[in-house]
PDB file of N, CA and C in Angstrom:
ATOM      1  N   UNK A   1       0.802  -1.207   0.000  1.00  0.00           N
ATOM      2  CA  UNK A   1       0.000   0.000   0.000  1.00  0.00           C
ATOM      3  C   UNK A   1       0.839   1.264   0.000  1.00  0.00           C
ATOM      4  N   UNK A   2       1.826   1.143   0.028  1.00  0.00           N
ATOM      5  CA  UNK A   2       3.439   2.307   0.059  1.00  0.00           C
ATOM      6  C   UNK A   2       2.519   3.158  -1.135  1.00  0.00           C
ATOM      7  N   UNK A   3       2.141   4.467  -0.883  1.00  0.00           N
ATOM      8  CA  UNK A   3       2.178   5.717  -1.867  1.00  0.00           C
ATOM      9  C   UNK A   3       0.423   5.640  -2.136  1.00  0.00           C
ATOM     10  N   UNK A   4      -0.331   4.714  -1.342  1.00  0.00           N
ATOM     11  CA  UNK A   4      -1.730   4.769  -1.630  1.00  0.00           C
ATOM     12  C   UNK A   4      -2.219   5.386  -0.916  1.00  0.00           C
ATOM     13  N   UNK A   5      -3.474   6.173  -1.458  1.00  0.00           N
ATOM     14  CA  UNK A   5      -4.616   6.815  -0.392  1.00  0.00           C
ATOM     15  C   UNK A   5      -5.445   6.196  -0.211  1.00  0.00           C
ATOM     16  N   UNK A   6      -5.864   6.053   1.088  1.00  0.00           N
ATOM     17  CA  UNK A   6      -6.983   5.253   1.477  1.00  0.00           C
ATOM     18  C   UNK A   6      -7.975   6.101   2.154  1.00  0.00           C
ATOM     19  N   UNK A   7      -8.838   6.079   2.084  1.00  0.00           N
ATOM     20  CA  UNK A   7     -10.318   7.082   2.604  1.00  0.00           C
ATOM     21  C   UNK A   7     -11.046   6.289   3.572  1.00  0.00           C
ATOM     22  N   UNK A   8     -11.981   6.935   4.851  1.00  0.00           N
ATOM     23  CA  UNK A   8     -12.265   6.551   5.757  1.00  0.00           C
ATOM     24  C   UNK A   8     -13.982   7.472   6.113  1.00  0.00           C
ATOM     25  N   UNK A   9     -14.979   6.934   5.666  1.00  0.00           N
ATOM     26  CA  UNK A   9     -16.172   7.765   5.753  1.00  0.00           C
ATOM     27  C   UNK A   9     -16.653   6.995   6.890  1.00  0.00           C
ATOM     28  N   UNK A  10     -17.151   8.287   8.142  1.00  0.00           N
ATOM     29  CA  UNK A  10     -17.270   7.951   9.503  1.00  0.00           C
ATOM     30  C   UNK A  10     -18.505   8.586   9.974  1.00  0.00           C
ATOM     31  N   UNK A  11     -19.777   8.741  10.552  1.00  0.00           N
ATOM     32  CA  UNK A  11     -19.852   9.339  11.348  1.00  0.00           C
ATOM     33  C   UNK A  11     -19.473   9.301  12.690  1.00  0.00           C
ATOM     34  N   UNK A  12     -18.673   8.343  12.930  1.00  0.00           N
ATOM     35  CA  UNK A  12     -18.039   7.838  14.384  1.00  0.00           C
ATOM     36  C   UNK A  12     -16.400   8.462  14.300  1.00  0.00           C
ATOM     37  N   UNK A  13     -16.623   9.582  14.585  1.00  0.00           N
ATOM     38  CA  UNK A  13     -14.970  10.184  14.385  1.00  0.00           C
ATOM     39  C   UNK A  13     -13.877   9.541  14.955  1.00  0.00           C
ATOM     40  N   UNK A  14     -14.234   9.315  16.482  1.00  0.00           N
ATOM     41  CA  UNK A  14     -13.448   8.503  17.520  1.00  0.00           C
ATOM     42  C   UNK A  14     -12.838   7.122  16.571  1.00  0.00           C
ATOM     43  N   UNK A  15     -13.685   6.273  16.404  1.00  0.00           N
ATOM     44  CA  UNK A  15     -13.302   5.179  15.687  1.00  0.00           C
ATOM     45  C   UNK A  15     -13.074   5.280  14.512  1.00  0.00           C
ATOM     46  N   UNK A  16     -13.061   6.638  13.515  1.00  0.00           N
ATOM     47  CA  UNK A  16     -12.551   6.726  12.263  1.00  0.00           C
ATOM     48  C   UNK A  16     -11.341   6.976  12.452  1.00  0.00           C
ATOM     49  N   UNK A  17     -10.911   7.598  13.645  1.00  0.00           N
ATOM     50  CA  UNK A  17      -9.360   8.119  13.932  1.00  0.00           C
ATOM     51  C   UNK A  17      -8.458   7.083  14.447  1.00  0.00           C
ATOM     52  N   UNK A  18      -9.232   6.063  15.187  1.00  0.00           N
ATOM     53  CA  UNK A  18      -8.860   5.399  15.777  1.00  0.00           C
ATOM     54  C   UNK A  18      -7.925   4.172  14.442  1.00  0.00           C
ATOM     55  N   UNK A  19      -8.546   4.092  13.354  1.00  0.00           N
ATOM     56  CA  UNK A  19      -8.817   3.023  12.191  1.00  0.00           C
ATOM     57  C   UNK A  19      -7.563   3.411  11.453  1.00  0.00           C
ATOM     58  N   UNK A  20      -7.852   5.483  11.430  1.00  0.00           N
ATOM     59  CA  UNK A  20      -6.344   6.328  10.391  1.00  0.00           C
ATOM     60  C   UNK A  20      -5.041   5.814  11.320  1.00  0.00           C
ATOM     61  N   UNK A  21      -5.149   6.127  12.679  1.00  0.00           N
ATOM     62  CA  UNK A  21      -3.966   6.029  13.346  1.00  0.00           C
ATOM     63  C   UNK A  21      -3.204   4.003  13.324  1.00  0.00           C
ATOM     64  N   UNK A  22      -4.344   3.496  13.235  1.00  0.00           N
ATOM     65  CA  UNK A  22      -3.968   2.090  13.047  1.00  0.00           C
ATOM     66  C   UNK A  22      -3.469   1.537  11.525  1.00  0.00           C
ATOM     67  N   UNK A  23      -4.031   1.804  10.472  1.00  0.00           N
ATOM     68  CA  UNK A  23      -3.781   1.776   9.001  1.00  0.00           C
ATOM     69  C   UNK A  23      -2.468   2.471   8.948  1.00  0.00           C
ATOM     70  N   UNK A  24      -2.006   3.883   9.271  1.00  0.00           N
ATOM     71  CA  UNK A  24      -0.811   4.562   8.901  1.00  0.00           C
ATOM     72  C   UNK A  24       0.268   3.778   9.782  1.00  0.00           C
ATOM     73  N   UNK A  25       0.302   2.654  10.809  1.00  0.00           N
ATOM     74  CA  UNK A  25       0.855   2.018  11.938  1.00  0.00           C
ATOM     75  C   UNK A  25       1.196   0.946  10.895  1.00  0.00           C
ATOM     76  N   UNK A  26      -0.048   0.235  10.166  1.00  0.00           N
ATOM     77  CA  UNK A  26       0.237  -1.003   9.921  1.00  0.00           C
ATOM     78  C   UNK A  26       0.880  -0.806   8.210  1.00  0.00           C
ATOM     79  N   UNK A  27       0.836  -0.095   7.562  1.00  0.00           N
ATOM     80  CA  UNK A  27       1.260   0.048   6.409  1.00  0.00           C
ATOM     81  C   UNK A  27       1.952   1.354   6.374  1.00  0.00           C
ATOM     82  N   UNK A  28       3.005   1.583   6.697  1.00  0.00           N
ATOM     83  CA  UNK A  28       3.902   2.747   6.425  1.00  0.00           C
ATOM     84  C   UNK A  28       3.787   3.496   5.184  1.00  0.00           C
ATOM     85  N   UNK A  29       3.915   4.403   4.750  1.00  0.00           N
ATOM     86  CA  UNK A  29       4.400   4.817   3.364  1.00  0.00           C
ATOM     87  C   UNK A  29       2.615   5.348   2.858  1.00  0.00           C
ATOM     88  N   UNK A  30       1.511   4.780   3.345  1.00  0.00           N
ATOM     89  CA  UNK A  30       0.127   4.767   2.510  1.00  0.00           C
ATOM     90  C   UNK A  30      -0.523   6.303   3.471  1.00  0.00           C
ATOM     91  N   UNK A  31      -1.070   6.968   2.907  1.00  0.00           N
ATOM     92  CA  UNK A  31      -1.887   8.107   3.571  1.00  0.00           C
ATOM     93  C   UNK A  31      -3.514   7.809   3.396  1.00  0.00           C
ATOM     94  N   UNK A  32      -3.692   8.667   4.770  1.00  0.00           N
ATOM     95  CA  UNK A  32      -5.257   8.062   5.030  1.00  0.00           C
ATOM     96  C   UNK A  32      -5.858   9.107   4.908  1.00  0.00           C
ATOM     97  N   UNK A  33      -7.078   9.506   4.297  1.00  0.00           N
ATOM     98  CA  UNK A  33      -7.792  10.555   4.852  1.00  0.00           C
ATOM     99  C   UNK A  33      -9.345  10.357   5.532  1.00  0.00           C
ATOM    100  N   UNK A  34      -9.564  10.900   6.249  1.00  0.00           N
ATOM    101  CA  UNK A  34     -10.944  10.650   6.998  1.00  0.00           C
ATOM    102  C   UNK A  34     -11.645  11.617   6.666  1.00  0.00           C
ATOM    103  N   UNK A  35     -13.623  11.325   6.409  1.00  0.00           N
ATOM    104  CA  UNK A  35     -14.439  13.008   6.805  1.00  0.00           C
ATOM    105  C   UNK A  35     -15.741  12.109   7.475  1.00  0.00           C
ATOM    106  N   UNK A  36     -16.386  13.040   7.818  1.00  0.00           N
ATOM    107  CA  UNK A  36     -17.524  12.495   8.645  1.00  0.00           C
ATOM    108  C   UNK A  36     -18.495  13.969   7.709  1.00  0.00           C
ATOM    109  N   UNK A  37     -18.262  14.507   6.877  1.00  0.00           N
ATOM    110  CA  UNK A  37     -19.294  15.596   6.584  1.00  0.00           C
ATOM    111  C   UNK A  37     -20.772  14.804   6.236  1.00  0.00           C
ATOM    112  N   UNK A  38     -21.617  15.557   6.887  1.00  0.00           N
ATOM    113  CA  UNK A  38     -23.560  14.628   6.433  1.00  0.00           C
ATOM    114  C   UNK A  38     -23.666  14.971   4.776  1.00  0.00           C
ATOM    115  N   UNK A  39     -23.093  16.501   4.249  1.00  0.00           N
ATOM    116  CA  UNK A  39     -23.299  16.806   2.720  1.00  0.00           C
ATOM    117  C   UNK A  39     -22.545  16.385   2.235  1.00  0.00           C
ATOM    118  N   UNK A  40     -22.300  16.562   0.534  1.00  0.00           N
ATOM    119  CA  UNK A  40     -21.535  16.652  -0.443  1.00  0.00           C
ATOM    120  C   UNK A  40     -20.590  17.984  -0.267  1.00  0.00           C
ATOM    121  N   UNK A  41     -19.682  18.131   0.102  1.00  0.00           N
ATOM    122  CA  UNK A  41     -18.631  18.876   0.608  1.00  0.00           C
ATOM    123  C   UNK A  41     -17.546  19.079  -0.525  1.00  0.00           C
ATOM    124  N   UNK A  42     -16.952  19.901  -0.501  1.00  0.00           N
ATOM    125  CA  UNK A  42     -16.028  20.055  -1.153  1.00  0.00           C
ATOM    126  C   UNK A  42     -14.519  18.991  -1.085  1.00  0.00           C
ATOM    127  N   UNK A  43     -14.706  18.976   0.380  1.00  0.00           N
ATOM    128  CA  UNK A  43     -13.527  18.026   0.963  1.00  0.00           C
ATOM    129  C   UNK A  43     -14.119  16.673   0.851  1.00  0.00           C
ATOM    130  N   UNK A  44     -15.104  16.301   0.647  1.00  0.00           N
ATOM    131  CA  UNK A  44     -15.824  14.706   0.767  1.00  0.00           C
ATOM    132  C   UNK A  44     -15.269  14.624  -1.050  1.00  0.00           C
ATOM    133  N   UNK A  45     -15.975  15.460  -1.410  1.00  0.00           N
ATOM    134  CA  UNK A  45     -15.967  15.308  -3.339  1.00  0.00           C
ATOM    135  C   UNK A  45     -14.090  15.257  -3.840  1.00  0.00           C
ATOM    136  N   UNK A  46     -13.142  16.116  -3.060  1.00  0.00           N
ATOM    137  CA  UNK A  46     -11.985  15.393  -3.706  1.00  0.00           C
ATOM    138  C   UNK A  46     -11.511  14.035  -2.615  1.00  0.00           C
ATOM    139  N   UNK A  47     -11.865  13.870  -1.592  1.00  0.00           N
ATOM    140  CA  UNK A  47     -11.431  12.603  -0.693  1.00  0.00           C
ATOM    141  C   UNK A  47     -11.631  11.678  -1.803  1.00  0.00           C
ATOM    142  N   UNK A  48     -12.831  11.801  -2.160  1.00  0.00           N
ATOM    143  CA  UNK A  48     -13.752  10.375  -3.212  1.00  0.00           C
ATOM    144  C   UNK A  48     -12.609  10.524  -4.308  1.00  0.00           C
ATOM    145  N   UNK A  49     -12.677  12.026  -5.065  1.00  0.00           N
ATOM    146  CA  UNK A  49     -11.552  11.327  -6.454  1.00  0.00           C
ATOM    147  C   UNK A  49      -9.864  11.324  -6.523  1.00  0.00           C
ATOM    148  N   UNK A  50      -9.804  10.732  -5.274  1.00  0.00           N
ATOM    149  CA  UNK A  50      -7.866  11.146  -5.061  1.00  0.00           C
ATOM    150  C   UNK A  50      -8.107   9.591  -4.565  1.00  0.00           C
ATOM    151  N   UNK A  51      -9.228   9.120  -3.791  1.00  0.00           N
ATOM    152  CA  UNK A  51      -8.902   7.252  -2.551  1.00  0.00           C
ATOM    153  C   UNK A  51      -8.560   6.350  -3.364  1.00  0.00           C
ATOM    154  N   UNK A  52      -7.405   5.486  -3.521  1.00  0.00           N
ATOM    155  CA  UNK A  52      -7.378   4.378  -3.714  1.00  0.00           C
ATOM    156  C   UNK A  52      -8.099   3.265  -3.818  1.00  0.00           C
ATOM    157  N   UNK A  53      -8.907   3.428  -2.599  1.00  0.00           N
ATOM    158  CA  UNK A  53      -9.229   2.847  -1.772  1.00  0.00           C
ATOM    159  C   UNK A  53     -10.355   3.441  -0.744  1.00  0.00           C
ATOM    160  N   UNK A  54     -11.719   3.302  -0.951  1.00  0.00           N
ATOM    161  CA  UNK A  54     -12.601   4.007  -0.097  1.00  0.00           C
ATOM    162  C   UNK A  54     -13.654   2.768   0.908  1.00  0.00           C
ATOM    163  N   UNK A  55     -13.397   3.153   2.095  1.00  0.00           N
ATOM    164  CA  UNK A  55     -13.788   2.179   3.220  1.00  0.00           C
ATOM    165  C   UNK A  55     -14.948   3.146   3.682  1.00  0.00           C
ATOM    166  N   UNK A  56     -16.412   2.895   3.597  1.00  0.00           N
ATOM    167  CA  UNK A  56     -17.632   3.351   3.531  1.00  0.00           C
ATOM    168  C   UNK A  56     -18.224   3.108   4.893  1.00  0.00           C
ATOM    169  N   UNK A  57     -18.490   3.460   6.105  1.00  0.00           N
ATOM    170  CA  UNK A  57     -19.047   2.621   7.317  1.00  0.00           C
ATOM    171  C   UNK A  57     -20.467   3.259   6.894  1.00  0.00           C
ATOM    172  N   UNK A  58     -21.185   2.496   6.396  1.00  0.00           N
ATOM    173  CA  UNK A  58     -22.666   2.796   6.294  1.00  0.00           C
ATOM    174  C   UNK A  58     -23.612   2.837   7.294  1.00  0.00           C
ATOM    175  N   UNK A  59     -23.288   2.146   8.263  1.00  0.00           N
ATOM    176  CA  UNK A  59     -24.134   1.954   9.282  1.00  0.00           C
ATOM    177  C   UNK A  59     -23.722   3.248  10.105  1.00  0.00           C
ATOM    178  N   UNK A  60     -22.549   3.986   9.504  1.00  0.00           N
ATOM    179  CA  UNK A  60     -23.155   5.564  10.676  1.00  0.00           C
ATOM    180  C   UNK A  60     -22.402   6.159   9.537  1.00  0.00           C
ATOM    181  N   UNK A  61     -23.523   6.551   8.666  1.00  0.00           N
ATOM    182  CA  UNK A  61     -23.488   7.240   7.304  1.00  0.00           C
ATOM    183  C   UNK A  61     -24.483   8.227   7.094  1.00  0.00           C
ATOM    184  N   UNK A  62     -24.478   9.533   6.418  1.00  0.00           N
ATOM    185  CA  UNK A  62     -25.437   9.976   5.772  1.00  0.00           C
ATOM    186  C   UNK A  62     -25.964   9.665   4.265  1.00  0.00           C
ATOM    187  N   UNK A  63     -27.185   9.689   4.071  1.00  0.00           N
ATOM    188  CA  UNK A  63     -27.441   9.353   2.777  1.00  0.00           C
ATOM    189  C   UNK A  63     -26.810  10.675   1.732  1.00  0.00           C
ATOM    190  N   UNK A  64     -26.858  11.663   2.049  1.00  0.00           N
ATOM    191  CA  UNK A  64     -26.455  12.436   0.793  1.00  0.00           C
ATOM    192  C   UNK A  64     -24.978  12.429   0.600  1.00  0.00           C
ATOM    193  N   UNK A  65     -24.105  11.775   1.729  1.00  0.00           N
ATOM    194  CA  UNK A  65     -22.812  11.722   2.187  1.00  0.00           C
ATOM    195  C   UNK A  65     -22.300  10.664   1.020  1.00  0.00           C
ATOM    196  N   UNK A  66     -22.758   9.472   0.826  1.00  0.00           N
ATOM    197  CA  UNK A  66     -23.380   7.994   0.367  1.00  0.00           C
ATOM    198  C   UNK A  66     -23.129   8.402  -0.909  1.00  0.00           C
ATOM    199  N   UNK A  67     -23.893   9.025  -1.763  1.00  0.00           N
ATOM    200  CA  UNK A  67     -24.470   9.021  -3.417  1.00  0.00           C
ATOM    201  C   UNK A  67     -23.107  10.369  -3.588  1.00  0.00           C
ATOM    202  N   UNK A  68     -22.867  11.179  -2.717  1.00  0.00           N
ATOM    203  CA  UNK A  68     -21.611  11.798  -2.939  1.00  0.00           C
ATOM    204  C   UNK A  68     -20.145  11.145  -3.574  1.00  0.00           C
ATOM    205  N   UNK A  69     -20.230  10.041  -2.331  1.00  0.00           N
ATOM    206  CA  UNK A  69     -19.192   9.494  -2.424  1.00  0.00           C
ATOM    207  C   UNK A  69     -19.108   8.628  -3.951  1.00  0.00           C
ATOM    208  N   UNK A  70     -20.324   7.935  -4.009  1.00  0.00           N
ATOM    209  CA  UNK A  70     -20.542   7.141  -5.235  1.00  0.00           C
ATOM    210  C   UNK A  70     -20.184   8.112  -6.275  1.00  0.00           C
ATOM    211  N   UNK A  71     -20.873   9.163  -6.798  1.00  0.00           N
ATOM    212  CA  UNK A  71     -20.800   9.615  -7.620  1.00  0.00           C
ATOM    213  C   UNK A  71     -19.394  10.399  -8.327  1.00  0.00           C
ATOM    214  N   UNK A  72     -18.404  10.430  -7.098  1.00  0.00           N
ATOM    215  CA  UNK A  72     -16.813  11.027  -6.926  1.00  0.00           C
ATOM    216  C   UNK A  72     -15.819  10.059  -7.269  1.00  0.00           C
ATOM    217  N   UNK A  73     -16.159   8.919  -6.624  1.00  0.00           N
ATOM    218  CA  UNK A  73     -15.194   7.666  -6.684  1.00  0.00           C
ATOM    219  C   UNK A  73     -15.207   7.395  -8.072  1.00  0.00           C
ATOM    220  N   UNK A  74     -16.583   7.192  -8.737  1.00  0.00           N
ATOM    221  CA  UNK A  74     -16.764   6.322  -9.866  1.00  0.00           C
ATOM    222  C   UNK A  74     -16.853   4.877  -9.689  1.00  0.00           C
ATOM    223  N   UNK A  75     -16.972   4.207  -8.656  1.00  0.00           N
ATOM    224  CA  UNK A  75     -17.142   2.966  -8.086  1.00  0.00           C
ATOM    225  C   UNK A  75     -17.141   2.357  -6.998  1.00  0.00           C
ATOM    226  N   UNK A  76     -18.036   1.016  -6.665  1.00  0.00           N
ATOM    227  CA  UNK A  76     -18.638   1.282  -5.495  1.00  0.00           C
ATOM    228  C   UNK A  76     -16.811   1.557  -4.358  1.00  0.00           C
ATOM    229  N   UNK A  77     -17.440   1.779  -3.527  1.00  0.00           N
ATOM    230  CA  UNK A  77     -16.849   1.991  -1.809  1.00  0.00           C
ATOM    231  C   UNK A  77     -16.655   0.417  -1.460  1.00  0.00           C
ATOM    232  N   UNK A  78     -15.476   0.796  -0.467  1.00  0.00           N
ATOM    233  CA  UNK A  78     -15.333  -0.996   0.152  1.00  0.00           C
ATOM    234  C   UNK A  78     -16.440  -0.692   1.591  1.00  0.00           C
ATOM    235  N   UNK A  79     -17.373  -1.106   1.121  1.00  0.00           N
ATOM    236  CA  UNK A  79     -18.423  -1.430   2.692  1.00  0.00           C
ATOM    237  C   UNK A  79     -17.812  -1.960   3.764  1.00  0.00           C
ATOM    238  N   UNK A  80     -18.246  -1.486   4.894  1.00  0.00           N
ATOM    239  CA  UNK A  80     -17.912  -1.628   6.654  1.00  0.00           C
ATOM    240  C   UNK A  80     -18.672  -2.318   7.207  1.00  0.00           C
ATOM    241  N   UNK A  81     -18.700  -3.699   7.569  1.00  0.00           N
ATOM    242  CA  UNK A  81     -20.259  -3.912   8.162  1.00  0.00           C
ATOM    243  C   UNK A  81     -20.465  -3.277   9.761  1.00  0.00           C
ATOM    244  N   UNK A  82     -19.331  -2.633   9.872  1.00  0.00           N
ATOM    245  CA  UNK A  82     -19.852  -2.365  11.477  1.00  0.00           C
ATOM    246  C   UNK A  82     -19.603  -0.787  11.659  1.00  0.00           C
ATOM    247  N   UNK A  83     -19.674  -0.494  12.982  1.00  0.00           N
ATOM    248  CA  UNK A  83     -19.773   1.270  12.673  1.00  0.00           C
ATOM    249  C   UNK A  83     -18.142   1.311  13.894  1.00  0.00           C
ATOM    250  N   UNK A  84     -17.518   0.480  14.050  1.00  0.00           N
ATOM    251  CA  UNK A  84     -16.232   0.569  15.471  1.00  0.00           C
ATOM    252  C   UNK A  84     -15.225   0.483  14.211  1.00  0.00           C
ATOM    253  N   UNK A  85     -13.942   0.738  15.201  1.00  0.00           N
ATOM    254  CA  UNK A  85     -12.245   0.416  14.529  1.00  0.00           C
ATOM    255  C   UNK A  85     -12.448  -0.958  13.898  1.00  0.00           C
ATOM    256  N   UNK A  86     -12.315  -1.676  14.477  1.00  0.00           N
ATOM    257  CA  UNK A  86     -12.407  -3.349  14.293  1.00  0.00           C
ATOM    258  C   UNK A  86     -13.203  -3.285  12.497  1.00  0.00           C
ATOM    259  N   UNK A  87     -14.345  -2.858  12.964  1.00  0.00           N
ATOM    260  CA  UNK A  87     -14.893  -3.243  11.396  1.00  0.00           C
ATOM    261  C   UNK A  87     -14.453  -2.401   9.997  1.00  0.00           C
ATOM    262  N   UNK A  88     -13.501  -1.219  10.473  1.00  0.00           N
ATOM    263  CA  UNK A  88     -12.884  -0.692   9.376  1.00  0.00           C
ATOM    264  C   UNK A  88     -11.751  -1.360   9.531  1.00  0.00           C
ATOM    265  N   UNK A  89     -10.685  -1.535  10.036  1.00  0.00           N
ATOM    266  CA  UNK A  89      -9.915  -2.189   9.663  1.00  0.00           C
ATOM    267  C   UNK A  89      -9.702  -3.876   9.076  1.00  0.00           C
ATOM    268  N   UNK A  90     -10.781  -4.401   9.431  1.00  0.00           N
ATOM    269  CA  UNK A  90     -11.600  -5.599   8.894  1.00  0.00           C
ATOM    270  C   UNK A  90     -11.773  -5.696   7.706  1.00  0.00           C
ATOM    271  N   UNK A  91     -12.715  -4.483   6.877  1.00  0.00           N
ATOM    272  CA  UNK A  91     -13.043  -4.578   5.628  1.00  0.00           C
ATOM    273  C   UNK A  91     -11.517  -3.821   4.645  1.00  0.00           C
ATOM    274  N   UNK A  92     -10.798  -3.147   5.470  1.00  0.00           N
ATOM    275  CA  UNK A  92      -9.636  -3.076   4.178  1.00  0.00           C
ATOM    276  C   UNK A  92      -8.590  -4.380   4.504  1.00  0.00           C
ATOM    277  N   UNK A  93      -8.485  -5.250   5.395  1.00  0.00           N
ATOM    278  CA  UNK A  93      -7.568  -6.587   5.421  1.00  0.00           C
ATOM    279  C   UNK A  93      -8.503  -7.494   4.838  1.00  0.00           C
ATOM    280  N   UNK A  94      -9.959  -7.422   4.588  1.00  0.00           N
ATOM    281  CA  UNK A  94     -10.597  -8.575   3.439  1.00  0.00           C
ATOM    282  C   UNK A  94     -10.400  -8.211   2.458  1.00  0.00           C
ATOM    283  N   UNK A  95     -10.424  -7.101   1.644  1.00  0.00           N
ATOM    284  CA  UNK A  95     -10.270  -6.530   0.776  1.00  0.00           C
ATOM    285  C   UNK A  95      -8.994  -6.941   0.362  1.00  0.00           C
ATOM    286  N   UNK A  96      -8.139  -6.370   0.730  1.00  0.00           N
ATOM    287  CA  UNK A  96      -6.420  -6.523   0.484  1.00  0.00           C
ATOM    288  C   UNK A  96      -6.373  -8.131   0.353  1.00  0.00           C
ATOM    289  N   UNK A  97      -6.774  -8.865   0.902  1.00  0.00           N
ATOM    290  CA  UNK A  97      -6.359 -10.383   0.906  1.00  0.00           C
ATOM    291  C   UNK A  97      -6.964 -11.096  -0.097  1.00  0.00           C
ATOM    292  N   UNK A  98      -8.103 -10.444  -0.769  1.00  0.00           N
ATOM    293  CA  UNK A  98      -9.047 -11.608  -1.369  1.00  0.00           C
ATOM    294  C   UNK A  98      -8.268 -11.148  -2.830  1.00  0.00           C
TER     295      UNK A  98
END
């Protein structure tokens, strides 16, 4: 992951920070960015077209946050099934492995 961006959509800041500070730990060299904005933001809209890699926690998501992201990325988001650290860092080590 050396030189990748990886994105982190939260409304759980605590555990979105918790996920950046663990990802930049476990893969050196890769930058993370996090937002928790409810709109289509200026900062949500380039997060989406710069991520490598976009880790979506839906379960503490906004919907207009959601179709933002979709529509920036150009493809889907790696889904979170849970809204804690554990389940973001979960869905980018399934991801990476499969």
């Amino acid at each position: 992951l050396n030189d990748k961006n990886i994105a982190i959509y939260t409304l759980s800041t605590s555990a979105g920070k918790r996920a950046k500070t663990a990802i930049e730990t476990l893969y050196p060299g890769v930058s993370v960015g996090l937002n928790s904005d409810k709109v289509c933001s200026d900062r949500l809209k380039n997060l989406s077209g710069s991520a490598d890699y976009f880790l979506f926690a839906w379960k503490s998501s906004s919907h207009q946050a959601f179709y933002c992201i979709k529509e920036h990325l150009g493809r889907e988001p790696l889904y979170v099934a849970g809204k804690g650290t554990a389940s973001i860092l979960n869905a980018l080590k399934t991801h990476l492995e499969s």
